[in-house]
N, C-alpha and C. Protein backbone atom coordinates (compact mmCIF):
# COMPACT_ATOMS: atom_id res chain seq x y z
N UNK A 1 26.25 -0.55 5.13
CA UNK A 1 24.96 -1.01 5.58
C UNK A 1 23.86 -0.06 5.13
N UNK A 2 24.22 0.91 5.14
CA UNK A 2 22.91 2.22 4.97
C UNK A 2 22.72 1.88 3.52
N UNK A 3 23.78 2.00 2.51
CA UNK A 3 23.40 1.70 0.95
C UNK A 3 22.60 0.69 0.70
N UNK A 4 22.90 -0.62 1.78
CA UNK A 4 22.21 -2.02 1.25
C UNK A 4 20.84 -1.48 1.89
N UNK A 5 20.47 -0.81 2.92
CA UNK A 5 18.95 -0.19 3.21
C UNK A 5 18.41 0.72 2.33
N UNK A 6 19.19 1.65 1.80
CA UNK A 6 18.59 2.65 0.45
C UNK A 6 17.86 1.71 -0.95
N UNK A 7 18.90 0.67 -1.34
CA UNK A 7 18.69 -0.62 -2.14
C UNK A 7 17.32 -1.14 -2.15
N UNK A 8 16.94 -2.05 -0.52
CA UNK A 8 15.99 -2.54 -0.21
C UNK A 8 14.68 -1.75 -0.47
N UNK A 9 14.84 -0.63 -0.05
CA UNK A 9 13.76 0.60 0.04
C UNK A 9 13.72 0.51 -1.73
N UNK A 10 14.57 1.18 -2.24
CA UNK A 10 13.80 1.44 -3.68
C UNK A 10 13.77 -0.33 -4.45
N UNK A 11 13.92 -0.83 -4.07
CA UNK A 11 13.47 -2.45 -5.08
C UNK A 11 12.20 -2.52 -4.23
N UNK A 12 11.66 -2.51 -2.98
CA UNK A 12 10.58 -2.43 -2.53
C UNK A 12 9.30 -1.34 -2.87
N UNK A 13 9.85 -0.32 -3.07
CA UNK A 13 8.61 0.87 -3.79
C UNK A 13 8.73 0.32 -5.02
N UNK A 14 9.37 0.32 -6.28
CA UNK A 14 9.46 -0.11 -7.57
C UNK A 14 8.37 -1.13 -7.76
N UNK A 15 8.97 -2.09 -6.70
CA UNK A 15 8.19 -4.12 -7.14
C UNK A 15 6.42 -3.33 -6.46
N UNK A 16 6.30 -2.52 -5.83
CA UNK A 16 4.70 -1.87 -4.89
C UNK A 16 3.96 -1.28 -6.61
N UNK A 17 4.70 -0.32 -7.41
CA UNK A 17 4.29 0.31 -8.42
C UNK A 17 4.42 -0.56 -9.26
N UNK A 18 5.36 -1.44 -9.71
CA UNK A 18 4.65 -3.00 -10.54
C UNK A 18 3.43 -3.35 -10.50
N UNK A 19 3.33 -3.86 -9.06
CA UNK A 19 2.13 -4.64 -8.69
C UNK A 19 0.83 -3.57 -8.89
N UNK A 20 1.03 -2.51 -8.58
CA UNK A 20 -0.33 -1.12 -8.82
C UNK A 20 -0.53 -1.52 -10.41
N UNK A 21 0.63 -1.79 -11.06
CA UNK A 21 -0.60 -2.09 -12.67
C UNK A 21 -1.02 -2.82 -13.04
N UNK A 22 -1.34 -3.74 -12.07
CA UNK A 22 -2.58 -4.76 -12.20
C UNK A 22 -4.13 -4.28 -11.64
N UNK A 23 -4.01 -3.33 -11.13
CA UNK A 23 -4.88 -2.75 -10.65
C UNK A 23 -6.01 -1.92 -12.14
N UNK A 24 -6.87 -1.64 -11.64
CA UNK A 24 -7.94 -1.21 -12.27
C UNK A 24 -7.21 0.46 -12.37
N UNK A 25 -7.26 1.38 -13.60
CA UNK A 25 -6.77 2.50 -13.63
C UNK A 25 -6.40 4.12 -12.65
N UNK A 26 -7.76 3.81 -12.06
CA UNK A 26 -8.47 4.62 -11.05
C UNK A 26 -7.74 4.19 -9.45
N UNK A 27 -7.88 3.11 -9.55
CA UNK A 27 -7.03 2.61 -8.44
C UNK A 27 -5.32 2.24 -8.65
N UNK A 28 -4.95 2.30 -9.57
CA UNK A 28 -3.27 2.26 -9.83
C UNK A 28 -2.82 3.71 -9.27
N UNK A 29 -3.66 4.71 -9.79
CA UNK A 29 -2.96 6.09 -9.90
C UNK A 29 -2.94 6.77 -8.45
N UNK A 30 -4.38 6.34 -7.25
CA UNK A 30 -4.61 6.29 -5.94
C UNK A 30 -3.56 5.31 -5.07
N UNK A 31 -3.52 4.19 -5.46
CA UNK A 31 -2.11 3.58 -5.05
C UNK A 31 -0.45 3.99 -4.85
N UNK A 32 -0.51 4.30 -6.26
CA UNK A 32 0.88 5.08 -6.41
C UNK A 32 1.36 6.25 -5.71
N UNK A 33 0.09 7.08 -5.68
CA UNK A 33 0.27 8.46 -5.32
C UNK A 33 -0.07 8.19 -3.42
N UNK A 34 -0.43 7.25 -3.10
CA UNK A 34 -0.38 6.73 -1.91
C UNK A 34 1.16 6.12 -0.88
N UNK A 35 1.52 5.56 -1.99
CA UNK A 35 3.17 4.83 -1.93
C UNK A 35 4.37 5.65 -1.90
N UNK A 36 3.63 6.84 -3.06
CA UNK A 36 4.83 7.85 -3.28
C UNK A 36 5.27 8.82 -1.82
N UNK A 37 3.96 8.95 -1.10
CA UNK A 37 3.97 10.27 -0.20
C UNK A 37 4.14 9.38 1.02
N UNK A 38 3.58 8.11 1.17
CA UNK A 38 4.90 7.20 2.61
C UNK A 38 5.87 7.27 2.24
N UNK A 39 6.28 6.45 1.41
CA UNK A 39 7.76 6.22 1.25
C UNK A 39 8.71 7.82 1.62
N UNK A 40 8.07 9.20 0.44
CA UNK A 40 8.54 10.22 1.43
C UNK A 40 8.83 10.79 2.80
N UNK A 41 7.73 10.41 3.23
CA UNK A 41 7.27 10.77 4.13
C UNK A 41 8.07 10.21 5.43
N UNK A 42 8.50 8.91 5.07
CA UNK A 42 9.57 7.97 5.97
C UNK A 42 10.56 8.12 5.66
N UNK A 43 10.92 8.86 4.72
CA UNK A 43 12.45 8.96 4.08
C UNK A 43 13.57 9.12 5.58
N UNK A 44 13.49 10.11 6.31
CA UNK A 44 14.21 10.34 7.42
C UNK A 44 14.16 9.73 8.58
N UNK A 45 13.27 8.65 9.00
CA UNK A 45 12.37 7.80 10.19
C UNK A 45 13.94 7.39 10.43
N UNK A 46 13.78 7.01 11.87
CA UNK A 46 14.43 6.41 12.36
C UNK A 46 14.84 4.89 12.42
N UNK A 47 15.54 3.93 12.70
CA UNK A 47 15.55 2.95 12.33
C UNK A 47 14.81 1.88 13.07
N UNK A 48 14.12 1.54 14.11
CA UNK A 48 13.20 1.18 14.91
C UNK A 48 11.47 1.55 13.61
N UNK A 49 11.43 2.95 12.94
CA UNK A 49 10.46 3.19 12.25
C UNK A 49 10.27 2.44 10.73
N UNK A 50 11.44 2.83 10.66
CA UNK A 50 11.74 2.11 9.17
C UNK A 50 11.88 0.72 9.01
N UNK A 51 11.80 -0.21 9.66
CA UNK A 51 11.99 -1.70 9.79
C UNK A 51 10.53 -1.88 10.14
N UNK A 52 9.71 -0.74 10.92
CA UNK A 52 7.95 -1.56 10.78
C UNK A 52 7.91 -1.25 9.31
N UNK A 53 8.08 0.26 9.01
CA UNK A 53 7.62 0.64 7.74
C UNK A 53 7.84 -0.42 6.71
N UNK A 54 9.13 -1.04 6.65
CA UNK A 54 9.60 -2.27 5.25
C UNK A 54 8.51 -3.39 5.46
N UNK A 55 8.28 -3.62 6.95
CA UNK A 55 8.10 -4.87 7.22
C UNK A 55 6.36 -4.37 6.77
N UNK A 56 5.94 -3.62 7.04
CA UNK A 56 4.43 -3.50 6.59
C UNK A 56 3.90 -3.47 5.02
N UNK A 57 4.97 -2.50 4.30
CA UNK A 57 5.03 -2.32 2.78
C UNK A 57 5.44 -3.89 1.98
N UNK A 58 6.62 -4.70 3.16
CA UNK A 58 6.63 -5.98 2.10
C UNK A 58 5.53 -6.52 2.27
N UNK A 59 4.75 -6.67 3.77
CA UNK A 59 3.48 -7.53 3.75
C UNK A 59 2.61 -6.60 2.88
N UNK A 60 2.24 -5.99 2.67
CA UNK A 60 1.29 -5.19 1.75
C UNK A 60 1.73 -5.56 0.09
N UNK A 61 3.20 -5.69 0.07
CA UNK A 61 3.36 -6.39 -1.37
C UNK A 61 2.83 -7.79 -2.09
N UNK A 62 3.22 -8.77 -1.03
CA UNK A 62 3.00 -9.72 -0.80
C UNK A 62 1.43 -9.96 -0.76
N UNK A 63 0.80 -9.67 -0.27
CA UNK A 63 -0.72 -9.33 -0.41
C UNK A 63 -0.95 -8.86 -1.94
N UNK A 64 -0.83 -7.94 -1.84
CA UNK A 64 -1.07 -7.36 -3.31
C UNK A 64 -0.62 -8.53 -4.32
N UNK A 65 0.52 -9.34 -4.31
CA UNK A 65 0.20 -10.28 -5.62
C UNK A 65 -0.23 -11.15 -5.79
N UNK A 66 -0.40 -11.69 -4.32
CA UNK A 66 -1.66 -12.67 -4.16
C UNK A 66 -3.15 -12.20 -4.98
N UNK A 67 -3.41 -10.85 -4.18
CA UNK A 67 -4.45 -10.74 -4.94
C UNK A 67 -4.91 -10.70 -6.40
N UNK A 68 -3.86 -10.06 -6.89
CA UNK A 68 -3.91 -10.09 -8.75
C UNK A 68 -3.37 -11.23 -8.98
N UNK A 69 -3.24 -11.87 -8.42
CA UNK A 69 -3.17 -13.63 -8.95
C UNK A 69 -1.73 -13.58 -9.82
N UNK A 70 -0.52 -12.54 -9.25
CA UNK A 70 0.48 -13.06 -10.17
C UNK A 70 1.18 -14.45 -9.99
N UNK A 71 0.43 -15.52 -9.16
CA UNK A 71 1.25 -17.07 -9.34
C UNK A 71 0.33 -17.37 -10.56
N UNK A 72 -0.68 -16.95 -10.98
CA UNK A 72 -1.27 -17.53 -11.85
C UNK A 72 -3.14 -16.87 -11.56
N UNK A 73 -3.78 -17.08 -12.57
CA UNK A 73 -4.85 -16.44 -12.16
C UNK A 73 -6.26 -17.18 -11.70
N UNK A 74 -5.34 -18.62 -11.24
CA UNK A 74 -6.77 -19.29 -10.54
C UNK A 74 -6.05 -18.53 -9.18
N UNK A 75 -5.09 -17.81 -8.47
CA UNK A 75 -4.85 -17.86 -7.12
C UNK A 75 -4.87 -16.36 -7.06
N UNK A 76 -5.92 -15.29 -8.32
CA UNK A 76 -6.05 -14.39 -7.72
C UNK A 76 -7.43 -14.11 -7.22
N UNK A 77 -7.61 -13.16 -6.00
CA UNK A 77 -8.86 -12.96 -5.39
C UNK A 77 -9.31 -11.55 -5.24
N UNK A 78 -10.28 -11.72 -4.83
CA UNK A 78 -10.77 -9.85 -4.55
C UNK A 78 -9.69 -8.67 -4.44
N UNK A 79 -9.95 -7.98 -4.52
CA UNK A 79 -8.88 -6.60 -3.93
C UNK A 79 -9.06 -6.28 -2.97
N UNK A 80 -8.46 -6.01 -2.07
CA UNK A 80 -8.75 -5.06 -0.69
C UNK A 80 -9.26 -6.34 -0.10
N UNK A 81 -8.37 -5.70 1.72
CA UNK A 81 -8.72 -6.65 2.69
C UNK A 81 -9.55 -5.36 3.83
N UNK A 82 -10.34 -5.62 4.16
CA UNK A 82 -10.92 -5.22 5.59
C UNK A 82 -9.94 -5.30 7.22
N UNK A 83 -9.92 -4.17 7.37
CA UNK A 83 -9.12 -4.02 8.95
C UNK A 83 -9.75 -4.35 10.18
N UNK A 84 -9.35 -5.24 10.77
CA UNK A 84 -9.61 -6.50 11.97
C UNK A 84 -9.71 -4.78 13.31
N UNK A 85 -10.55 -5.00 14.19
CA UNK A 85 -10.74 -4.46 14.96
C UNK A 85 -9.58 -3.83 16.01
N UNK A 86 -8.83 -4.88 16.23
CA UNK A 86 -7.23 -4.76 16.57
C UNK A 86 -6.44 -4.02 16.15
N UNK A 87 -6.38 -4.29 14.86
CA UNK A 87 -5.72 -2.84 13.99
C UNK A 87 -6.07 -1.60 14.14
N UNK A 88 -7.29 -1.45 14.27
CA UNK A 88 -7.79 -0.28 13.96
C UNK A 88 -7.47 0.39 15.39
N UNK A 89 -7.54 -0.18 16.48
CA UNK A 89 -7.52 0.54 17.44
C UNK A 89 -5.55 1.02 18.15
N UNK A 90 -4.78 -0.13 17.41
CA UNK A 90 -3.57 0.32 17.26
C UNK A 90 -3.14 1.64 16.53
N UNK A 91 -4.17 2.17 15.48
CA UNK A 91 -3.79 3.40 15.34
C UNK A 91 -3.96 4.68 15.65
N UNK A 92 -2.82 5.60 15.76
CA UNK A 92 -3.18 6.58 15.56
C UNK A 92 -3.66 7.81 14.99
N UNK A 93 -4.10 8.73 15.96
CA UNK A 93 -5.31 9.72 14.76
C UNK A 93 -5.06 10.31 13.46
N UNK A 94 -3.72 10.22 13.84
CA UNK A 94 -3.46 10.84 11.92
C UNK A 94 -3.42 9.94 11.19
N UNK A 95 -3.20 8.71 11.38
CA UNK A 95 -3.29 7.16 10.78
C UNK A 95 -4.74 6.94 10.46
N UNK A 96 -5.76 7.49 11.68
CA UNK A 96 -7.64 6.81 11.40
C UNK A 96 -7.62 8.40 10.37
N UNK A 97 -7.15 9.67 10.20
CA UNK A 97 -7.70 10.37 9.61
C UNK A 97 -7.14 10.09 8.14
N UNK A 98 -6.07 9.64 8.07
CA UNK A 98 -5.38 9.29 6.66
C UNK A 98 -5.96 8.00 6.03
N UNK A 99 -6.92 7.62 6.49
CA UNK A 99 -7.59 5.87 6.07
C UNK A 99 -8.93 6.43 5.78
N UNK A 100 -9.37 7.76 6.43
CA UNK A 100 -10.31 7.98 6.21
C UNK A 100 -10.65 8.62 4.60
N UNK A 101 -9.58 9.44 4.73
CA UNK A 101 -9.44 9.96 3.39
C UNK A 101 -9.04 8.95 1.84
N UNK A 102 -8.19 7.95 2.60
CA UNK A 102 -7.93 7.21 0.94
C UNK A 102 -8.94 6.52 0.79
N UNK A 103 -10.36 6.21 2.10
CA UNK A 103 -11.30 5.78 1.96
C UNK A 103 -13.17 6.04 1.22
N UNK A 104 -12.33 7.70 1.59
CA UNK A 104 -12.97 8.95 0.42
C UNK A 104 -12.75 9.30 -0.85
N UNK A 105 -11.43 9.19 -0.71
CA UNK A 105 -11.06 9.06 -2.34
C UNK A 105 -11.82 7.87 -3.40
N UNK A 106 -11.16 6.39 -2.38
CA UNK A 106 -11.71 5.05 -3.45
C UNK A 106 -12.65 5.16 -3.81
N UNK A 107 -13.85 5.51 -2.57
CA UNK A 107 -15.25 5.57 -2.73
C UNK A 107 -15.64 6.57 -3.76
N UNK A 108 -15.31 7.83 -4.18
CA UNK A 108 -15.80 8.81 -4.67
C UNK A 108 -15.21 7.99 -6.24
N UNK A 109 -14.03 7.53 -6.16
CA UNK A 109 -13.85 6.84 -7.71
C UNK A 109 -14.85 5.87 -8.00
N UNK A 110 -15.35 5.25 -6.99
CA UNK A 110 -15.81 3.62 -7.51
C UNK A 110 -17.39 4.52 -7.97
N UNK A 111 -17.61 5.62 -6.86
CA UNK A 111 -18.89 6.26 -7.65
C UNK A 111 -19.33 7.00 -8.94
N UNK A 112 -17.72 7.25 -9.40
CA UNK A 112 -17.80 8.23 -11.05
C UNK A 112 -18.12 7.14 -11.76
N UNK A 113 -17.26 5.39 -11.24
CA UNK A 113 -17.65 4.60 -12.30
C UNK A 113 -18.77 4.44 -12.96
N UNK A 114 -19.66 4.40 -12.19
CA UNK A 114 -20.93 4.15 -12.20
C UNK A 114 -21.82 5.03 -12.34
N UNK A 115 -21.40 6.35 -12.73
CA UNK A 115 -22.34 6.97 -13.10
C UNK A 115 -22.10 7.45 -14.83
């Protein structure tokens, strides 16, 4: 059972870093390096942790190819979804301080673009 969970886990980060190269450059490499240090970071979680963790990373996959339109590219749409009030207050502080920062990061990229 544990092998068929090691399995799931890496076909799930792999198909996450697929989907990052549809992304705009700046944002593939912020993605990845985002994916790389959860997925670490959960490596040891418990199993109650690791079943939100899959279950959040597949919905976040799933999202993600919606958005780059991999059924086709009339069914892709914007990037990035906005966090519902609910969410936000489900997390915790190292969760609002870690959103804050990949939210510093994007921003400080989307501003080199443009200058």
């Amino acid at each position: 059972m544990a092998q068929g969970h090691v399995q799931r886990v890496r076909l799930l980060y792999k198909t996450i870093l697929k989907l990052h190269r549809g992304l705009p450059p700046e944002l593939q490499v912020l993605g990845n390096s985002y994916a790389k240090d959860e997925f670490k970071r959960h490596k040891n979680c418990n199993s109650a942790e690791a079943a939100v963790f899959m279950n959040e990373w597949t919905k976040y996959a799933l999202d993600m190819s919606e958005q780059l339109g991999l059924r086709g590219p009339k069914t892709a749409r914007e990037i990035g979804d906005n966090l519902d009030e609910e969410a936000l207050n489900h997390l915790r502080d190292e969760q609002i301080a870690q959103l804050y920062e990949l939210h510093l990061a994007a921003t400080s990229q989307s501003k080199e673009e443009k200058t």
